[in-house]
Protein backbone atom coordinates (compact mmCIF):
# COMPACT_ATOMS: atom_id res chain seq x y z
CA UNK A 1 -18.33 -60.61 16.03
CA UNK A 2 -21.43 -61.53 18.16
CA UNK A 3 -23.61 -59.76 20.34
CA UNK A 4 -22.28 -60.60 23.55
CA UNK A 5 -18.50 -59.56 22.51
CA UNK A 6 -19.76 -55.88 21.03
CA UNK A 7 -21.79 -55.49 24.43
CA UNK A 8 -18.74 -56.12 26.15
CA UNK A 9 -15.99 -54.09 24.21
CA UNK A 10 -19.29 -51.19 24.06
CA UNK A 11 -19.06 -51.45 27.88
CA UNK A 12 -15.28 -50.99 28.44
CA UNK A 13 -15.15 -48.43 26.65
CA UNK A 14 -18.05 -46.58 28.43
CA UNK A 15 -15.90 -47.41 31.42
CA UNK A 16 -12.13 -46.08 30.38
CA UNK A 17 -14.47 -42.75 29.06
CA UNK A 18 -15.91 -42.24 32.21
CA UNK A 19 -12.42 -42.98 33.98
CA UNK A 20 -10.93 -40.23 31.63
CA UNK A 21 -13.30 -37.78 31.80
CA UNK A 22 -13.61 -38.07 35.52
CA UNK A 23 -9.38 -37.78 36.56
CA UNK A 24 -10.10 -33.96 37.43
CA UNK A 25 -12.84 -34.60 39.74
CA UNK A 26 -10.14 -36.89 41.90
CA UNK A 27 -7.95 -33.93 41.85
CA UNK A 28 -10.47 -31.48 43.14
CA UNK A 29 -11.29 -33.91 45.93
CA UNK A 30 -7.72 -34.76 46.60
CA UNK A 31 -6.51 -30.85 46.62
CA UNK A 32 -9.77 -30.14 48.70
CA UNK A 33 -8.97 -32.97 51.35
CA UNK A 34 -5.20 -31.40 51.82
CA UNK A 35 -5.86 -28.37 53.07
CA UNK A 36 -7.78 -30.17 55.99
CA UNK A 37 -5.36 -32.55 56.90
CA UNK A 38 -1.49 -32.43 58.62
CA UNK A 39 1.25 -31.33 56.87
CA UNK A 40 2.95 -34.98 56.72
CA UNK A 41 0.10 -36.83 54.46
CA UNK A 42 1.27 -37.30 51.36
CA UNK A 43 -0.68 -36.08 48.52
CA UNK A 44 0.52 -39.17 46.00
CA UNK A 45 -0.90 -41.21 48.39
CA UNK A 46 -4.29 -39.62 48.38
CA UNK A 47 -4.55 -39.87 44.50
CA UNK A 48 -3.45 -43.06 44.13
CA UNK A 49 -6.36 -43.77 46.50
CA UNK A 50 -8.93 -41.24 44.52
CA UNK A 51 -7.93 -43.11 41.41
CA UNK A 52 -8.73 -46.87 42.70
CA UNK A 53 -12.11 -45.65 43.83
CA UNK A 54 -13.02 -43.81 40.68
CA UNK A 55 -11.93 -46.53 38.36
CA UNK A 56 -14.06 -48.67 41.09
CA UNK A 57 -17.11 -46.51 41.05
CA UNK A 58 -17.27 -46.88 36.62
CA UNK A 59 -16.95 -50.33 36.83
CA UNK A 60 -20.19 -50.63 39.44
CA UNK A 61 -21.96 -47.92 37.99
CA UNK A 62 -25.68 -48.45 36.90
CA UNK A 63 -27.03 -45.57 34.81
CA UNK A 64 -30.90 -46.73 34.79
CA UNK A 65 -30.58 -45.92 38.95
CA UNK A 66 -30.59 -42.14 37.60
CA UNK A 67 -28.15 -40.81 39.98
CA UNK A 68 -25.46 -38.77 38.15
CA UNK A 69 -22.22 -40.65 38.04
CA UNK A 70 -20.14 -37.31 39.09
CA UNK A 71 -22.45 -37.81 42.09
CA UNK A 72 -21.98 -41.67 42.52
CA UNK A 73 -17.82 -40.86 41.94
CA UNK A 74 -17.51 -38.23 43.71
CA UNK A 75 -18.99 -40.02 47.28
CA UNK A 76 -16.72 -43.20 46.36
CA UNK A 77 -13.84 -41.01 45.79
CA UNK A 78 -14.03 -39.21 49.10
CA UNK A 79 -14.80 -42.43 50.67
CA UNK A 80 -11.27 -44.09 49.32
CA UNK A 81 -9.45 -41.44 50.28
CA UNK A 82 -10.93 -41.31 53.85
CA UNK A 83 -10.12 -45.17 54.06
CA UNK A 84 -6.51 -44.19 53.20
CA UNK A 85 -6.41 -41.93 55.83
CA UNK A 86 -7.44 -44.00 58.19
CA UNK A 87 -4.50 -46.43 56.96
CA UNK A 88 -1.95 -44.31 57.50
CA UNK A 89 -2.80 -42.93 61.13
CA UNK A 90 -3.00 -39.53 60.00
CA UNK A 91 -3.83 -38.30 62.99
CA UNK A 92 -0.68 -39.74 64.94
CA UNK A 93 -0.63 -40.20 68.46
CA UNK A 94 2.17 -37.50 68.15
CA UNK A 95 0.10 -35.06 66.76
CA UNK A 96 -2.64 -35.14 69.34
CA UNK A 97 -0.04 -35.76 72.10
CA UNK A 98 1.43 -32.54 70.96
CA UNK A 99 -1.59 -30.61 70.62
CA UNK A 100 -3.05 -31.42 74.19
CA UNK A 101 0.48 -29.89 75.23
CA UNK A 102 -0.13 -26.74 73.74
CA UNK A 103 -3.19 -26.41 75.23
CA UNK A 104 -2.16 -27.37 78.83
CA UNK A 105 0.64 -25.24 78.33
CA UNK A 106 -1.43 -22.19 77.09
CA UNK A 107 -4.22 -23.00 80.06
CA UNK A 108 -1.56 -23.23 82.60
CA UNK A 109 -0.13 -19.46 81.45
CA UNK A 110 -3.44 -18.18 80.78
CA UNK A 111 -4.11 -18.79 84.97
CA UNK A 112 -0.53 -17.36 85.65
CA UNK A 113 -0.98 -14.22 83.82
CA UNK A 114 -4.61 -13.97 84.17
CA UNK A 115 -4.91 -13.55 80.27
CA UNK A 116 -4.57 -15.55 77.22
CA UNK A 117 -0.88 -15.83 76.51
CA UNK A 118 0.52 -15.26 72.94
CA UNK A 119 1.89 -17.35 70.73
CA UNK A 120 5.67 -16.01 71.51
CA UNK A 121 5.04 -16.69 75.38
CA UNK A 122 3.42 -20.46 74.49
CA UNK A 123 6.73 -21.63 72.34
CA UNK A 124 8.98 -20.22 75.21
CA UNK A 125 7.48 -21.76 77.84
CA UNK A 126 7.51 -24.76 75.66
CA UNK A 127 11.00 -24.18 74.60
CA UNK A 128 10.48 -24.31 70.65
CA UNK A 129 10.55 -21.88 67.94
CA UNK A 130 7.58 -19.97 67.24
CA UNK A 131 7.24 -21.91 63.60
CA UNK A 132 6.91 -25.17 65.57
CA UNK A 133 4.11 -24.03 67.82
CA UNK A 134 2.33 -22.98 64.59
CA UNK A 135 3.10 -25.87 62.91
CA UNK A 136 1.81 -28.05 65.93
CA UNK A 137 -1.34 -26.10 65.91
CA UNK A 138 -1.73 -26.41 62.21
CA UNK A 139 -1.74 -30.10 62.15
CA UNK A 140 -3.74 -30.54 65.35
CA UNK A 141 -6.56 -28.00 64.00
CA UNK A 142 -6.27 -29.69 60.94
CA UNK A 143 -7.26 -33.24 62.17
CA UNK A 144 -9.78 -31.79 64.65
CA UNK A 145 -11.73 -30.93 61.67
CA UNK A 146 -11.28 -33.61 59.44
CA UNK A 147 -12.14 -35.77 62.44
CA UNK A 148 -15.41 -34.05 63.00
CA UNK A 149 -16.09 -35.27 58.97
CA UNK A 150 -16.27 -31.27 58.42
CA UNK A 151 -16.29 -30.53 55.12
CA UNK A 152 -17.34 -27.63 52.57
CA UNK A 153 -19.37 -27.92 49.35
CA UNK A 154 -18.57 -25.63 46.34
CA UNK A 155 -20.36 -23.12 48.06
CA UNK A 156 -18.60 -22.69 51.01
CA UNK A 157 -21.73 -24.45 52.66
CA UNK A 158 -21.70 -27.62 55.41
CA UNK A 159 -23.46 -29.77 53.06
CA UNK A 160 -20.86 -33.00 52.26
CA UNK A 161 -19.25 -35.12 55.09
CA UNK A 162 -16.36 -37.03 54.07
CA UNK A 163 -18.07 -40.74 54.81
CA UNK A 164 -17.26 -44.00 52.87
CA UNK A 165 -19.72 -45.19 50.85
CA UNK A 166 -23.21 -47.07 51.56
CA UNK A 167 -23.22 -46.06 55.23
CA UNK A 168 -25.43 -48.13 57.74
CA UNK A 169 -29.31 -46.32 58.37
CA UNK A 170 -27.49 -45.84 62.06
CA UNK A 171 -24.56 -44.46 60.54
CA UNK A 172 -25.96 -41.85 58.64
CA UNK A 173 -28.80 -40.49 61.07
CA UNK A 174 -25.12 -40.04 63.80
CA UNK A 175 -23.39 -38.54 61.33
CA UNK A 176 -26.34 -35.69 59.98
CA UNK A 177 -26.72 -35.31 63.70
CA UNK A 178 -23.31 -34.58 64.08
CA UNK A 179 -23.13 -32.36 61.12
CA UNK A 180 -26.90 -30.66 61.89
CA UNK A 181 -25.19 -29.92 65.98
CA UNK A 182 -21.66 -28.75 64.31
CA UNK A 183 -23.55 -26.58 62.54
CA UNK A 184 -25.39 -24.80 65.16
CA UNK A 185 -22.08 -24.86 67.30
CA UNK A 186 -20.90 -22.40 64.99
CA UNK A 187 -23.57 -20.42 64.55
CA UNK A 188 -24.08 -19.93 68.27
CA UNK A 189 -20.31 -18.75 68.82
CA UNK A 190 -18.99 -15.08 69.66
CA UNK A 191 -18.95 -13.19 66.23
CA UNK A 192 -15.32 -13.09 66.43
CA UNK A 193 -14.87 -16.47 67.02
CA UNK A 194 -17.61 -17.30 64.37
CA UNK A 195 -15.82 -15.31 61.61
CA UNK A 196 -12.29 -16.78 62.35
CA UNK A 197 -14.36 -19.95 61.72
CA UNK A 198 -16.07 -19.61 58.98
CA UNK A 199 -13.91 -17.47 56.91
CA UNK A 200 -9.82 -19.99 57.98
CA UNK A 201 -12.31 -23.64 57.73
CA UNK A 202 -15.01 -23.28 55.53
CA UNK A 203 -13.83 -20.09 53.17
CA UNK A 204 -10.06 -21.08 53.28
CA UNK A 205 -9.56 -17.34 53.88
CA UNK A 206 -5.48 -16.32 54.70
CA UNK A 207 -4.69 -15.50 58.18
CA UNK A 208 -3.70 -12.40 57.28
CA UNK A 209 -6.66 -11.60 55.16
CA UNK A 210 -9.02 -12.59 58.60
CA UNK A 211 -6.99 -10.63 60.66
CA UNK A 212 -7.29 -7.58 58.37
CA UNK A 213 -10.73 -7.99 58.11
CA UNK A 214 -11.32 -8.05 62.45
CA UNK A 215 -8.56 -5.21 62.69
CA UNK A 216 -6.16 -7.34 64.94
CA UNK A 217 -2.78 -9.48 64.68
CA UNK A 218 -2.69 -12.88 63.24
CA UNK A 219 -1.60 -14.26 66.51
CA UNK A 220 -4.98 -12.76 67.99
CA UNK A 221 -6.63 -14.70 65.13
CA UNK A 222 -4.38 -17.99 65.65
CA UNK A 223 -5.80 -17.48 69.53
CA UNK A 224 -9.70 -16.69 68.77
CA UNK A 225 -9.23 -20.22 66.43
CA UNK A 226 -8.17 -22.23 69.02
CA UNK A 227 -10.47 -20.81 71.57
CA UNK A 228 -13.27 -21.50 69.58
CA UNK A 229 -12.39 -24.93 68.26
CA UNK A 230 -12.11 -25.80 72.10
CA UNK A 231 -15.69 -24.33 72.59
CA UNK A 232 -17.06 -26.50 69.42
CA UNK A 233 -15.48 -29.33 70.72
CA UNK A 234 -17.12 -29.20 74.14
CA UNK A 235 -20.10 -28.43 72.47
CA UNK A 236 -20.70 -31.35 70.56
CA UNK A 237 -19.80 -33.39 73.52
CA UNK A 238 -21.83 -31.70 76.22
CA UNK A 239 -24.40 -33.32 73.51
CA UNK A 240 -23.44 -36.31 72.28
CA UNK A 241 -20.35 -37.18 74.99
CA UNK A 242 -20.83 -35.63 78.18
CA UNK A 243 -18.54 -37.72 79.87
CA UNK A 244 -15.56 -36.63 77.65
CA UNK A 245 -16.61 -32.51 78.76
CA UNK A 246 -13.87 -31.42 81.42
CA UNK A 247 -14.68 -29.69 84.39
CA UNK A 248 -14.22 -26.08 84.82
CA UNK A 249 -11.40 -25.23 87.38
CA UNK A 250 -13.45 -22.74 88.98
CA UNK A 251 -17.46 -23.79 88.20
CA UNK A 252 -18.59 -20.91 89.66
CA UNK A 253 -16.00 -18.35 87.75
CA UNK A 254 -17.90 -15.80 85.36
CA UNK A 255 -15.91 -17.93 82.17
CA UNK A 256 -17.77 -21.24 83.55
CA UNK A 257 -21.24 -19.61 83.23
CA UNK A 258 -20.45 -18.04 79.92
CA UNK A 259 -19.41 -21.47 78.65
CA UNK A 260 -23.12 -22.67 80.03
CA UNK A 261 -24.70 -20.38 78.10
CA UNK A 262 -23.24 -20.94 75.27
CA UNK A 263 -23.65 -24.72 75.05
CA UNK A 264 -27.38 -23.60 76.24
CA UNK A 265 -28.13 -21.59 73.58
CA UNK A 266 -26.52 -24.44 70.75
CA UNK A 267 -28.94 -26.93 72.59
CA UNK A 268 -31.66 -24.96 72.04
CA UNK A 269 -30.88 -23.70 68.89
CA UNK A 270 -30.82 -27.45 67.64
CA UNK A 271 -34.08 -27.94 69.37
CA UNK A 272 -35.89 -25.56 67.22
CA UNK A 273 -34.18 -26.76 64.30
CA UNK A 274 -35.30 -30.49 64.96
CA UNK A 275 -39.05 -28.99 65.30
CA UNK A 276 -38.86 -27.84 62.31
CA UNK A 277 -37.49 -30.80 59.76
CA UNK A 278 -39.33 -33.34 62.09
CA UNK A 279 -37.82 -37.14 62.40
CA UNK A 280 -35.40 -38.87 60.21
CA UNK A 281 -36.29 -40.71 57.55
CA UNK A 282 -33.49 -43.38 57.80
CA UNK A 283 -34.86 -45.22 54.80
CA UNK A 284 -35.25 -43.06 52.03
């Protein structure tokens, strides 16, 4: 047998061993992406997806670039399965048409009763059960996120975004800043609305467990999420898509100015934190 034919059955099998040894690292990332995405996305799907990219990802890997293939796999992996996401529409127009529903109808009882409404009053007025309205909120929370390329590390951190792979220099200095601003959104919010946060998004704490932990009911907690999910979102585009920002109702009102402040004190916030790390090194 000559050279060139043990190089080549030496190589496939370095290939189908790093495939093998590899499968539970697509699991991890498939298991981690479905608890951030709607109910209807089918996990099969997602594997079968993890599973092209990883068997992708050995056959391109080059060991003398000395990045660790778990690495290398891991960022192809995530960038399949985003690919496949964006295939199947997971974010339907029915979701998102449904969720700005709940949140006219909750704005439009919140001025009526001068309060926020509950979860019980939002699925009457909207005439469906109370599991529906959750469910609706689930899946629209759930895409928010993912659509923000929010994701956690193994420590809980905001470290990974879920990207494809070999992003553009332009590309990756949007999506740090993106990540860098969502970061300081969150640190800038009401402690309540902070821990609801951190502890149902990043920590994948219970609802129940949260709402122990602050003392109230979980439909307090399901309202503090949504409240602050609508504050992160106008945030980030008070920054990066003022247009897209609506106006207050009453610009004036004492809510208006609080809003201010808070997207104030997230600008500045990000300020200091740009002072410190200096410009981006697109090229490294």
């Amino acid at each position: 047998m000559g050279a060139d034919v043990l190089t080549g059955v030496t190589s496939s099998l370095a290939v189908e061993d790093l495939i093998t040894s590899h499968l539970g690292l697509v699991a991890h990332i498939v298991r981690e992406t479905m608890s951030r995405v709607p109910s209807h996305v089918d996990r099969d799907d997602l594997t079968s997806a993890g599973l092209i990219a990883l068997v992708r990802a050995a056959q391109a890997f080059e060991p003398e670039r000395g990045v660790p293939f778990t690495s290398y796999a891991a960022t192809r992996i995530r960038g399949g399965i985003v690919d496949e996401l964006r295939g199947i529409d997971w974010a339907s127009r029915a979701v998102r048409r449904r969720g700005r529903e709940v949140e006219a109808t909750r704005a439009a009882l919140a001025g009526a009763l001068h309060r926020p409404p509950t979860d019980e009053e939002t699925a009457s007025a909207m005439g469906i059960s109370l599991d529906e309205l959750r469910r609706h909120q689930y899946d629209a929370e759930r895409a928010q996120v993912l659509s923000l390329n929010l994701s956690t590390d193994e420590e809980g951190g905001l470290e990974q975004v879920l990207v494809s792979s070999d992003p553009m220099p332009e590309s990756a200095v949007l999506h740090r800043e993106q990540l860098e601003y969502l970061n300081d959104a969150i640190e800038e919010l009401p402690e309540r609305q902070r821990v609801v946060i951190e502890e149902y998004f990043l920590n994948e704490r219970p609802m129940a467990e949260i709402a122990e932990r602050l003392g109230v009911t979980e439909s307090r907690v399901s309202q503090i999420r949504a409240e602050a999910l609508v504050l992160l979102r106008d945030a980030l585009n008070t920054a990066l898509d003022p247009h897209l920002v609506p106006t207050p109702e009453r610009p004036d009102g004492c809510a208006a100015r609080r809003r201010e402040q808070y997207f104030r004190a997230v600008a500045e916030r990000h300020e200091r934190r740009g002072s410190r790390s200096g410009p981006v090194d697109v090229t490294a």
